[in-house]
N, C-alpha and C. Protein backbone atom coordinates (compact mmCIF):
# COMPACT_ATOMS: atom_id res chain seq x y z
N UNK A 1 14.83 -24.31 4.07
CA UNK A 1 14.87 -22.91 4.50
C UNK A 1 16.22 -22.66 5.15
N UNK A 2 16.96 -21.65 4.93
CA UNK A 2 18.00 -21.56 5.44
C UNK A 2 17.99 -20.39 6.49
N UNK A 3 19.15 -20.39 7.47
CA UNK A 3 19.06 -20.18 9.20
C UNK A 3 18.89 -18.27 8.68
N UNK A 4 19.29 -18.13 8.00
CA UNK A 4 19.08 -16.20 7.32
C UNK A 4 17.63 -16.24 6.96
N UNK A 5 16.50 -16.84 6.62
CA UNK A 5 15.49 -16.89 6.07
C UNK A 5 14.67 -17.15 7.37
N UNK A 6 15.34 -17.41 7.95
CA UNK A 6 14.37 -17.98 9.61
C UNK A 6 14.83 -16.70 10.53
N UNK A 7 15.54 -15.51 10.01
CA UNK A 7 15.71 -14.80 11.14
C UNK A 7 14.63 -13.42 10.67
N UNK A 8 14.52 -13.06 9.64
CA UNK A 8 13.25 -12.56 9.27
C UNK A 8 12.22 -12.69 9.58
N UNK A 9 11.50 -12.69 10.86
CA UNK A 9 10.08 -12.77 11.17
C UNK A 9 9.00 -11.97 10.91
N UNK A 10 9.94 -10.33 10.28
CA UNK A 10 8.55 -10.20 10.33
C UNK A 10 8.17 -9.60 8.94
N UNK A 11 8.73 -10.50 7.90
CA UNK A 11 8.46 -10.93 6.52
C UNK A 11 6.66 -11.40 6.38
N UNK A 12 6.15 -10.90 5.52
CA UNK A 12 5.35 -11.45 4.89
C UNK A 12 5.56 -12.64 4.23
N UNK A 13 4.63 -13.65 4.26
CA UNK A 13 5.01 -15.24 3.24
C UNK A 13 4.22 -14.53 2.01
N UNK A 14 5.29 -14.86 0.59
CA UNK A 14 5.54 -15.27 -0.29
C UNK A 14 3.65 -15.16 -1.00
N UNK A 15 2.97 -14.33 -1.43
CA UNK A 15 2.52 -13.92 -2.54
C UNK A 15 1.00 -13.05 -1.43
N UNK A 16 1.31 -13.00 -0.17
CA UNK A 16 0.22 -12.27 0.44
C UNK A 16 0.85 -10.87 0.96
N UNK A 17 1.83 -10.44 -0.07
CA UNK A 17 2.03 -8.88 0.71
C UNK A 17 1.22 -7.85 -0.25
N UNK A 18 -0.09 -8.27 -0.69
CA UNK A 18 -0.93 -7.12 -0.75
C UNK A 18 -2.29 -7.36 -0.11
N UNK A 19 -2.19 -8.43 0.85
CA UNK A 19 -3.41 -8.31 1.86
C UNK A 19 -3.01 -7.52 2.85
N UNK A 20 -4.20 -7.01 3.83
CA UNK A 20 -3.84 -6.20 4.88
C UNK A 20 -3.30 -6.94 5.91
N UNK A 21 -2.19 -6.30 6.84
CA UNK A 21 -1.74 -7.09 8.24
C UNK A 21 -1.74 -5.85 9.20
N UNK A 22 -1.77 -6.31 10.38
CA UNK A 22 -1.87 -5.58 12.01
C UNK A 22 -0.54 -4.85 11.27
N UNK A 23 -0.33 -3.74 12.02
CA UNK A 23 1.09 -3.46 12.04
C UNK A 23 1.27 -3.19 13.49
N UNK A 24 2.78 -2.96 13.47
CA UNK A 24 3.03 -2.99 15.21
C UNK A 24 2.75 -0.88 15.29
N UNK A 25 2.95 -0.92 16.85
CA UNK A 25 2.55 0.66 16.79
C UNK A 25 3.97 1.09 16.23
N UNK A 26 5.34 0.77 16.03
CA UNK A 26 6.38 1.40 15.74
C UNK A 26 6.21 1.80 14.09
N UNK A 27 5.69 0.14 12.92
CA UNK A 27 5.14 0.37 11.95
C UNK A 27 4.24 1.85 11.69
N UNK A 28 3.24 1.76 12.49
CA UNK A 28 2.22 2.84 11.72
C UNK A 28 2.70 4.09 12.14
N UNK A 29 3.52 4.23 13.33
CA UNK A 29 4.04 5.47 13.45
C UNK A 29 5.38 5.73 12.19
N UNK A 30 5.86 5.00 12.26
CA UNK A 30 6.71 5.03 10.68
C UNK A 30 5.91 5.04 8.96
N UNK A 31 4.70 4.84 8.78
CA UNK A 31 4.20 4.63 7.98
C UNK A 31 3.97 5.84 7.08
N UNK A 32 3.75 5.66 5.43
CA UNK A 32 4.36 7.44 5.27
C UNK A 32 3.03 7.86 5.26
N UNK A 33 2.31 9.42 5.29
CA UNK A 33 1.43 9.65 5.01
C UNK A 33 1.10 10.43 4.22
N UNK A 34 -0.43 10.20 3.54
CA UNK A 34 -0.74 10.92 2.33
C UNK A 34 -1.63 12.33 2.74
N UNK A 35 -0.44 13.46 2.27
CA UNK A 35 -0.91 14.98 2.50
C UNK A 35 -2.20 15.01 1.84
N UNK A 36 -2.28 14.58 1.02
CA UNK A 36 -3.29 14.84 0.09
C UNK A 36 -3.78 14.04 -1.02
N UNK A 37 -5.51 13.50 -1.25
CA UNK A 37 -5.78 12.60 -2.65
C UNK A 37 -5.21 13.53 -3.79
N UNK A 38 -5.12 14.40 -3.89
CA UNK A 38 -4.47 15.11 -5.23
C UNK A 38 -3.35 14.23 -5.19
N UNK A 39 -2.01 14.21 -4.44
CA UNK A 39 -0.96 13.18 -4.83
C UNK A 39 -1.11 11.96 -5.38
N UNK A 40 -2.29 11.53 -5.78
CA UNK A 40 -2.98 10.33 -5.95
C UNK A 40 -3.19 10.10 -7.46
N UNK A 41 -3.62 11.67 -8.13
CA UNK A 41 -3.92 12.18 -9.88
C UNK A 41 -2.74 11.58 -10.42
N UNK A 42 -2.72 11.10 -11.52
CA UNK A 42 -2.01 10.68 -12.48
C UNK A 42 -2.24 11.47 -13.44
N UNK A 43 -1.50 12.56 -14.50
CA UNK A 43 -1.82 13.12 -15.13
C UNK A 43 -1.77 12.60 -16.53
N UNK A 44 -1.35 11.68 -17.05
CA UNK A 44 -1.85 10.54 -18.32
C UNK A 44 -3.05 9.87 -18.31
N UNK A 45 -3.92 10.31 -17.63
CA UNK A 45 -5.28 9.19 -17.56
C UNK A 45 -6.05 9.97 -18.93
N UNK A 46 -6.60 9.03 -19.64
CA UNK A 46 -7.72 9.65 -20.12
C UNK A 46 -9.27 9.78 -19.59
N UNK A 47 -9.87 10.92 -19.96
CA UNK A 47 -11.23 11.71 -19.39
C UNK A 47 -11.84 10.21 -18.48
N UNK A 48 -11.69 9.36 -19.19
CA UNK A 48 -12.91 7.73 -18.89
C UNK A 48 -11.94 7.38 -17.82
N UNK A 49 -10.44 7.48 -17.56
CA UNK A 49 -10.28 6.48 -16.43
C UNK A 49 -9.59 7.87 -15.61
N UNK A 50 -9.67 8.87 -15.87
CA UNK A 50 -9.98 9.79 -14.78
C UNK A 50 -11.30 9.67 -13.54
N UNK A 51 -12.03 9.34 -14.80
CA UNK A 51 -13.56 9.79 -13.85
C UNK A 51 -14.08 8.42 -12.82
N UNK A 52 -13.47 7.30 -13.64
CA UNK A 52 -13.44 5.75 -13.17
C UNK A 52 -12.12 5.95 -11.62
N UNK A 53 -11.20 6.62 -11.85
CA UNK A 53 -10.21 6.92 -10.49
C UNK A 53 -10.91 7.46 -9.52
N UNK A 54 -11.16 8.75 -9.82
CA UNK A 54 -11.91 9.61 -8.62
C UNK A 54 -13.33 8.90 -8.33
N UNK A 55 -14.62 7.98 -9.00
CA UNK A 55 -15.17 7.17 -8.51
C UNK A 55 -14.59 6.17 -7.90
N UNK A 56 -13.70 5.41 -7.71
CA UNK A 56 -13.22 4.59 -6.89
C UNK A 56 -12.84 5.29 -5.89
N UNK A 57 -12.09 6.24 -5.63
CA UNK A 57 -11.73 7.14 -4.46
C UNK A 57 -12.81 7.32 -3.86
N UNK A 58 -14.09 8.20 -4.33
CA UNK A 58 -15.20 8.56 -3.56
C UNK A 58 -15.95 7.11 -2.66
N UNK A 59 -15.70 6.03 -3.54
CA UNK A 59 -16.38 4.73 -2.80
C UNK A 59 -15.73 4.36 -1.32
């Protein structure tokens, strides 16, 4: 590991940055937020993974 790789602490290790972590309060006050699930629509879905999106949303 080199002395640049050790000054990064507050890196995620290497294949868990899509589990959840604490964030600090400076994080979530920086964090962006979503105006709205409409920003969420993808307008290429077809009818079946439209309705499969917005069921996952409602869950």
């Amino acid at each position: 590991m080199s002395s640049t790789a050790r000054e990064h602490d507050d890196t995620v290790p290497q294949g868990t940055t899509l589990l959840p972590r604490d964030l600090t309060p400076a994080q979530l006050k920086a964090a962006p937020v979503l105006a709205s699930v409409d920003s969420l629509v993808i307008d290429e879905l077809t009818d079946e993974e439209y309705d499969a999106f917005v069921a996952a949303l409602r869950s």
